[in-house]
C-alpha atoms as a PDB file:
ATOM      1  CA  UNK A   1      12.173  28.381 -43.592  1.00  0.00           C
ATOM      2  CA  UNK A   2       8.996  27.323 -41.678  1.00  0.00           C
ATOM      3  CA  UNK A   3       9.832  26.037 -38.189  1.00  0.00           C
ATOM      4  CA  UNK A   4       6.291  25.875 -36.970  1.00  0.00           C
ATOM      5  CA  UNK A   5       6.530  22.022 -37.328  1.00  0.00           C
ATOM      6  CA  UNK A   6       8.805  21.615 -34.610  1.00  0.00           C
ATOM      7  CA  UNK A   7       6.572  23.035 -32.206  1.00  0.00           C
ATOM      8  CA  UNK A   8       4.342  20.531 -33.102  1.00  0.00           C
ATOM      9  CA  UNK A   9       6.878  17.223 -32.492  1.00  0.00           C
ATOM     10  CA  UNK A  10       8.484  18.908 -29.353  1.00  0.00           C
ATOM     11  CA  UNK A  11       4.648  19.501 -27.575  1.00  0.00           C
ATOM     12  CA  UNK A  12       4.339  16.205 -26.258  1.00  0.00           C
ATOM     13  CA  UNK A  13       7.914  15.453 -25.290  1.00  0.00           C
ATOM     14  CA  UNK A  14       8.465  19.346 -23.262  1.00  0.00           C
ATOM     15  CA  UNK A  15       5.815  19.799 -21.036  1.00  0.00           C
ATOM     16  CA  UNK A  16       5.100  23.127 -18.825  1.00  0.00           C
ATOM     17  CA  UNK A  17       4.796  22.595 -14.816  1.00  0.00           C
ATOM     18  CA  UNK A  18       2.184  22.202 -13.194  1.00  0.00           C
ATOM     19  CA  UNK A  19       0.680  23.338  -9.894  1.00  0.00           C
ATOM     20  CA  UNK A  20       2.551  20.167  -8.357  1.00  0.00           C
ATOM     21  CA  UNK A  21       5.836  21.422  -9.678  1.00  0.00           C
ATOM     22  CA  UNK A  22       4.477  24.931  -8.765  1.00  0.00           C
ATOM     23  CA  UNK A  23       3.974  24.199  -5.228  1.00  0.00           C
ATOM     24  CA  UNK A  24       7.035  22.864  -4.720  1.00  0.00           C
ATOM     25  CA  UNK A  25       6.201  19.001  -4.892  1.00  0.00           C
ATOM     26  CA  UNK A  26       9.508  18.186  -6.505  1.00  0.00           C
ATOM     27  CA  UNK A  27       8.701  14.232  -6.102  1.00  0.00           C
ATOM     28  CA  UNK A  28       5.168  14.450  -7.880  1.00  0.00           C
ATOM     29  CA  UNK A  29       7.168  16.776 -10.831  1.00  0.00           C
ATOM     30  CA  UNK A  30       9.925  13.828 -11.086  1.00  0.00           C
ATOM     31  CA  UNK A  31       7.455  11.194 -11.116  1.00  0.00           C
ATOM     32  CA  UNK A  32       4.902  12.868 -13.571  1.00  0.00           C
ATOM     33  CA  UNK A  33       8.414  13.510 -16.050  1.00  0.00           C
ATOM     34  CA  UNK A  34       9.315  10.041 -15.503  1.00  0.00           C
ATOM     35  CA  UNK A  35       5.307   8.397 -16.517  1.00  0.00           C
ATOM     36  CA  UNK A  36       5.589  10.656 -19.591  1.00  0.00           C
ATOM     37  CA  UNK A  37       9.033   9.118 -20.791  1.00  0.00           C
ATOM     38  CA  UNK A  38       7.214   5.625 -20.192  1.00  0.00           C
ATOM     39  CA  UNK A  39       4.677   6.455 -22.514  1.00  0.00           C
ATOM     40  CA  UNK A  40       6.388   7.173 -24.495  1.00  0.00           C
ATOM     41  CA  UNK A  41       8.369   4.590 -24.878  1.00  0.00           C
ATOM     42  CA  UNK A  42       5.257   2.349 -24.666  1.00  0.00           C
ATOM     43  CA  UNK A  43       3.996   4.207 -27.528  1.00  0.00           C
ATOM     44  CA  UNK A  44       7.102   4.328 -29.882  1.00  0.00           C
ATOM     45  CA  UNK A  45       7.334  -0.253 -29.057  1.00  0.00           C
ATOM     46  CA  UNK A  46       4.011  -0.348 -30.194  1.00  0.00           C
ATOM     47  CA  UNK A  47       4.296   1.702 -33.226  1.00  0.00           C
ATOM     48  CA  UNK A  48       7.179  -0.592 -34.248  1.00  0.00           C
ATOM     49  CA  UNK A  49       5.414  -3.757 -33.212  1.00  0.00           C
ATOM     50  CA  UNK A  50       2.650  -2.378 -35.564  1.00  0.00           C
ATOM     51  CA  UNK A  51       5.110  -2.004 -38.491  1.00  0.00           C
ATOM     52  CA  UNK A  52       6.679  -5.309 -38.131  1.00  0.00           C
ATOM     53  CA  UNK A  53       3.236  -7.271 -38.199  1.00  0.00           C
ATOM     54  CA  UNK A  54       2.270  -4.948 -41.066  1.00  0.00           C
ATOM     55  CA  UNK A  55      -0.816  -3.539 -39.411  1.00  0.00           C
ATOM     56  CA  UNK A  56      -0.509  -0.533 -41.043  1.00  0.00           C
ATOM     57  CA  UNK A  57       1.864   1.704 -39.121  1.00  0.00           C
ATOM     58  CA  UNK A  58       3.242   4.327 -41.251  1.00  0.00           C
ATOM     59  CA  UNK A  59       6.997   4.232 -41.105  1.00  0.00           C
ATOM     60  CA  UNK A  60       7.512   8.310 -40.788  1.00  0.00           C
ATOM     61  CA  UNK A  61       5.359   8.124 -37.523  1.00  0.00           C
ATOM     62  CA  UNK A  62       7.246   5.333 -36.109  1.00  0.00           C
ATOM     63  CA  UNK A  63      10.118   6.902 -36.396  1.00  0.00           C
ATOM     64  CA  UNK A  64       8.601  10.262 -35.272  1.00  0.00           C
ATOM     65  CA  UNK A  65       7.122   8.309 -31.999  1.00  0.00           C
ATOM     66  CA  UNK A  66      10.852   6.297 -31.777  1.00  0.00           C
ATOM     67  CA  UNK A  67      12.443   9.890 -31.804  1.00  0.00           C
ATOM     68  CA  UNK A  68       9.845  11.372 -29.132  1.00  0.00           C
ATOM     69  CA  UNK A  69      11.176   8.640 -27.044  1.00  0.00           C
ATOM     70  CA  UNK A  70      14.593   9.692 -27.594  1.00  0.00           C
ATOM     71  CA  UNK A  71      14.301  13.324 -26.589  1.00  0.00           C
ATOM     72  CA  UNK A  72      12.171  12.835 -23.620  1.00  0.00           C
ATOM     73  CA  UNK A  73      14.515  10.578 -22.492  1.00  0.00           C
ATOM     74  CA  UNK A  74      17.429  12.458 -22.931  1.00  0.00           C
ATOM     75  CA  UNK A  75      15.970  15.274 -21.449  1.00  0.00           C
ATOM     76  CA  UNK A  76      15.156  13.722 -17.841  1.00  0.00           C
ATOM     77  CA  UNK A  77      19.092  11.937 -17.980  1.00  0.00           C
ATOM     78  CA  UNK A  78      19.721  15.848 -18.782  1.00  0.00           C
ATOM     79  CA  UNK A  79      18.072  16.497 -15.601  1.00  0.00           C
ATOM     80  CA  UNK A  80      18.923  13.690 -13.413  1.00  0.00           C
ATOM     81  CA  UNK A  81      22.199  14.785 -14.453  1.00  0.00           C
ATOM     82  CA  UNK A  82      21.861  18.801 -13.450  1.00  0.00           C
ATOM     83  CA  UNK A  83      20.259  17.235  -9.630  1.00  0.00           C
ATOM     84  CA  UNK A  84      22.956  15.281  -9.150  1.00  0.00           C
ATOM     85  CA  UNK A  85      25.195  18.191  -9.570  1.00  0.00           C
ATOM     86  CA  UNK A  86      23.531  20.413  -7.877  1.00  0.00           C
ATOM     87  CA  UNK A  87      23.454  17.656  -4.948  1.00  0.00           C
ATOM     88  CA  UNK A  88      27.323  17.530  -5.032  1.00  0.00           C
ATOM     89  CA  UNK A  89      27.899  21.278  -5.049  1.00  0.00           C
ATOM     90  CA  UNK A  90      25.868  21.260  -2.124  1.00  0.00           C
ATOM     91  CA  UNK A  91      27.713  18.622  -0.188  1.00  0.00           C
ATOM     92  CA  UNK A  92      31.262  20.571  -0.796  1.00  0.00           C
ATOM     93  CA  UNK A  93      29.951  23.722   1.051  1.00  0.00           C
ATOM     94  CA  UNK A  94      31.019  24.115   4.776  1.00  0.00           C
ATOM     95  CA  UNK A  95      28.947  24.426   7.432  1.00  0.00           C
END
């Protein structure tokens, strides 16, 4: 079974730190993650807006862009979700 095409969807949605998030500039790293989910989500409304006025959007990439959208979404609610947890933990220990 060739996987190799996975790689190729998930590139765009999982992206590596950079030397922001390397440094230690959390806020830059959150605000970076949360441009990329806006694109794309901009991306996957105009891919549909381009199949509903029949400009020649092929359906299989809409839904390929609608899914990207998806994920990287999911994925920062993922990690919203681990911060906030990790926020609480901290509050419950004693000084």
């Amino acid at each position: 079974m060739d996987v190799s095409a996975v790689g190729a969807v998930t590139a765009g949605v999982i992206e590596k730190p950079d030397a922001a998030a390397a440094n230690g500039d959390f806020k830059d790293a959150v605000f970076k993650s949360v441009e990329g989910v806006e694109a794309a989500s901009r991306e996957a409304d105009a891919a549909t807006a381009d199949l509903a006025l029949d400009r020649g959007e092929n359906l299989h990439k809409v839904m390929i862009a609608i899914e990207k959208a998806d994920v990287s979404l999911q994925l920062m609610i993922q990690v919203r979700n681990k911060v906030v947890n990790a926020y609480e933990d901290l509050m419950k220990i004693s000084v």
